[in-house]
Protein backbone atom coordinates (compact mmCIF):
# COMPACT_ATOMS: atom_id res chain seq x y z
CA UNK A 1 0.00 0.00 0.00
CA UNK A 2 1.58 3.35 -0.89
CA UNK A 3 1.94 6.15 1.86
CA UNK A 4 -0.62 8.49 0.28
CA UNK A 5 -2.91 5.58 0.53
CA UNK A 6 -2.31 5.33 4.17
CA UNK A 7 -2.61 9.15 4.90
CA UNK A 8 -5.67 9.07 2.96
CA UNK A 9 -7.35 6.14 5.44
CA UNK A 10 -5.90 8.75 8.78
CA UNK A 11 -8.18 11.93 7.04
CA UNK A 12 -11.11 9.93 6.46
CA UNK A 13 -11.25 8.28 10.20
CA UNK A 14 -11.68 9.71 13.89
CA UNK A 15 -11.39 7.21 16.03
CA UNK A 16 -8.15 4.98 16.67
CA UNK A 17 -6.24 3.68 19.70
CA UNK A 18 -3.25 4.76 21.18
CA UNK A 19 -0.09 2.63 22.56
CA UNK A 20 1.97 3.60 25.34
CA UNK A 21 4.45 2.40 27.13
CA UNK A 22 3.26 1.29 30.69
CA UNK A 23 5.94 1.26 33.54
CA UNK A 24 6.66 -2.82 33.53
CA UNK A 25 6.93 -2.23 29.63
CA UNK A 26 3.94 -3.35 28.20
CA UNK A 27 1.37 -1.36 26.25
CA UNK A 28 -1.33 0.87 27.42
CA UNK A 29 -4.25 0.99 24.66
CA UNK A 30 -6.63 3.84 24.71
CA UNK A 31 -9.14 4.30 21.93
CA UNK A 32 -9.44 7.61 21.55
CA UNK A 33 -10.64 10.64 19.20
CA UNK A 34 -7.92 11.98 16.87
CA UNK A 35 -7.22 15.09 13.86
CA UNK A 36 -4.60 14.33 11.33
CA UNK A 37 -3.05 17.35 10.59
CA UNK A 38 -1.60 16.31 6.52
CA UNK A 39 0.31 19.82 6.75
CA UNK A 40 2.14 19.13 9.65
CA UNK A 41 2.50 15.46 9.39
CA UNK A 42 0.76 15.12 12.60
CA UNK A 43 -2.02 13.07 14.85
CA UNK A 44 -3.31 15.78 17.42
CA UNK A 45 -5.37 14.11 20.03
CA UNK A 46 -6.83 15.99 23.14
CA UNK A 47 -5.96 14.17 26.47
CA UNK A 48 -6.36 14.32 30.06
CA UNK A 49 -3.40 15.06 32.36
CA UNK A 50 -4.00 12.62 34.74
CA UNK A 51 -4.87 9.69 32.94
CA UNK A 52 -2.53 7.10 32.44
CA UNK A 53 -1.37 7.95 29.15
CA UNK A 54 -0.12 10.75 29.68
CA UNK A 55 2.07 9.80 32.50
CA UNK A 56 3.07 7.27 29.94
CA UNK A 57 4.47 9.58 27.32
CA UNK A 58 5.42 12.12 30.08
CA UNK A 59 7.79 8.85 31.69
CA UNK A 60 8.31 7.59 27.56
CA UNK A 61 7.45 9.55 24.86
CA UNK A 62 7.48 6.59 22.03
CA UNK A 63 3.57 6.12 20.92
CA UNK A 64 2.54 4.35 18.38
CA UNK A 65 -1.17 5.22 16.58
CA UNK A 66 -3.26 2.45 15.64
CA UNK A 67 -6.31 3.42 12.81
CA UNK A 68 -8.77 0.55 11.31
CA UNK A 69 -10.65 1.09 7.52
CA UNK A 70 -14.30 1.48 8.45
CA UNK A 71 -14.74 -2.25 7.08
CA UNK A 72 -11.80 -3.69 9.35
CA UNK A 73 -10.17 -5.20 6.21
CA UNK A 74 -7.34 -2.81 6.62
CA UNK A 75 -5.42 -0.30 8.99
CA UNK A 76 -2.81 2.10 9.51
CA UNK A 77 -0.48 2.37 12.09
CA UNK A 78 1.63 5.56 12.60
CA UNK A 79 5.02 5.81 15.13
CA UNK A 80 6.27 8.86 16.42
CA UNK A 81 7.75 10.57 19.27
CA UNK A 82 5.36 12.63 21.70
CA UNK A 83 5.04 16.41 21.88
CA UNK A 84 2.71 17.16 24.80
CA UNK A 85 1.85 21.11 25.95
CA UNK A 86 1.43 21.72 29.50
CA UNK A 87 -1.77 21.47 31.32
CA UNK A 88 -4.39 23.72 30.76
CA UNK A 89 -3.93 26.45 33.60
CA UNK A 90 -6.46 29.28 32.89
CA UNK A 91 -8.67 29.73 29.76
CA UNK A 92 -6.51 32.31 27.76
CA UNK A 93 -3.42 30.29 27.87
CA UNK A 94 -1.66 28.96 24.88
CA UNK A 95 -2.80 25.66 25.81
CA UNK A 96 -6.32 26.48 26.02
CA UNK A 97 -5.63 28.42 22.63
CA UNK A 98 -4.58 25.19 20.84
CA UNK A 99 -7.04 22.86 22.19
CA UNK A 100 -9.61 25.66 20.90
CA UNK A 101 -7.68 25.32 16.96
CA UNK A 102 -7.85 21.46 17.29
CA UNK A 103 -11.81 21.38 18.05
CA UNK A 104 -12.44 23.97 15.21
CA UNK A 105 -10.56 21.94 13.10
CA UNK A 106 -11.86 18.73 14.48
CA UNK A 107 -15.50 19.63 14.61
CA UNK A 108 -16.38 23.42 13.64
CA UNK A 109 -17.44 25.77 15.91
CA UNK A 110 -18.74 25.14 19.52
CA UNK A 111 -21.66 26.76 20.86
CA UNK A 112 -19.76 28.16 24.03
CA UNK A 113 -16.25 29.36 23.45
CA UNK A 114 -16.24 30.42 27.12
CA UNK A 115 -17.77 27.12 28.14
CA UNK A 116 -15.57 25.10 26.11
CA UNK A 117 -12.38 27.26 27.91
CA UNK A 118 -13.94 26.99 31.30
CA UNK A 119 -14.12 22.88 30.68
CA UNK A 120 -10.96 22.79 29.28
CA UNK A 121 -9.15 24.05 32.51
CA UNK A 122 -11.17 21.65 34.96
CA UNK A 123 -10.15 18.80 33.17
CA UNK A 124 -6.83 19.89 33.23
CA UNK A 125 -6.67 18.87 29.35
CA UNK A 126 -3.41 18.56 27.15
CA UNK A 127 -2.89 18.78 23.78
CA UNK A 128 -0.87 15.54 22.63
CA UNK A 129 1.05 16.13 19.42
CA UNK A 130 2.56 12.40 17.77
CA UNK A 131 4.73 13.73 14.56
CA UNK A 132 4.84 11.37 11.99
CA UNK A 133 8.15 9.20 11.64
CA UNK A 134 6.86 5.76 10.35
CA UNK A 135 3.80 5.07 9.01
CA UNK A 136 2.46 1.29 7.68
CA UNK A 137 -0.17 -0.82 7.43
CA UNK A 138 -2.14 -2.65 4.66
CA UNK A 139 -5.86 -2.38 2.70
CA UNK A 140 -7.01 -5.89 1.67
C-alpha cells in the first residue's frame, strides 16, 4: 500500500487507539478521538493530564497510533515521538488556545467558546502532538 494511501485512510477516520508504554513495559491501549493534521505530518489528540497515558508519554514519549478502515479489512499504524503542551492552567493560555484550533478543526465551531475554555481548565486537558516518523499498514 503506498503512503498516500495510508494518509488518505488517517483523514477519512476519527477514532483509533493509542499505545503507550506502561511502567513494567507493556502497552497501554486507549481508543481515543484523533485530527490528522496532513500539513504538519501530525495526529493531534486531546488528552487528560491525569490519565494514564499521559504519564506514559510524560515517563516515555514513544507512541505508536493504531487506525482501522471502516470495514476492518485494513489499517494504519503511525510511530512517532510525543510532543505534549502543558496542562491547561487558565482559559486564555496557549494551551487552552490550541485545544480551541484542534476542536475547530476537528469539529467546527462550539456553541460556548467560554464554556468550552472553562471545561478545558477543569479537566486539566493537554494537547498531545505524535509527529509522523513511520507510518504502515495494509488495505485488503
Amino acid at each position: 500500500m503506498t503512503d498516500s494511501a495510508l494518509y488518505a485512510i488517517l483523514a477519512r477516520r476519527n477514532f483509533g487507539t493509542l499505545a503507550t508504554i506502561k511502567r513494567d513495559g507493556r502497552p497501554q491501549l486507549s481508543t481515543v478521538n484523533y485530527l490528522y493534521d496532513a500539513d504538519a505530518g501530525a495526529i493531534l489528540i486531546s488528552i487528560t493530564a491525569p490519565r494514564a497515558k499521559t504519564k506514559n508519554l510524560q515517563r516515555d514519549p514513544r507512541a505508536t497510533f493504531h487506525v482501522s478502515t471502516e470495514s476492518g479489512d485494513g489499517y494504519v499504524v503511525v510511530e512517532g515521538t510525543a510532543v505534549l503542551t502543558p496542562t491547561a492552567a487558565s482559559r486564555n493560555d496557549a494551551t487552552v488556545d490550541a485545544l480551541v484550533d484542534h476542536y475547530r478543526r476537528a469539529r467546527g465551531e462550539h456553541p460556548d467558546w467560554d464554556e468550552f475554555r472553562d471545561a478545558m481548565v477543569a479537566d486539566q486537558r493537554v494537547l498531545l502532538t505524535i509527529p509522523i516518523e513511520r507510518v504502515y499498514g495494509i488495505q485488503m
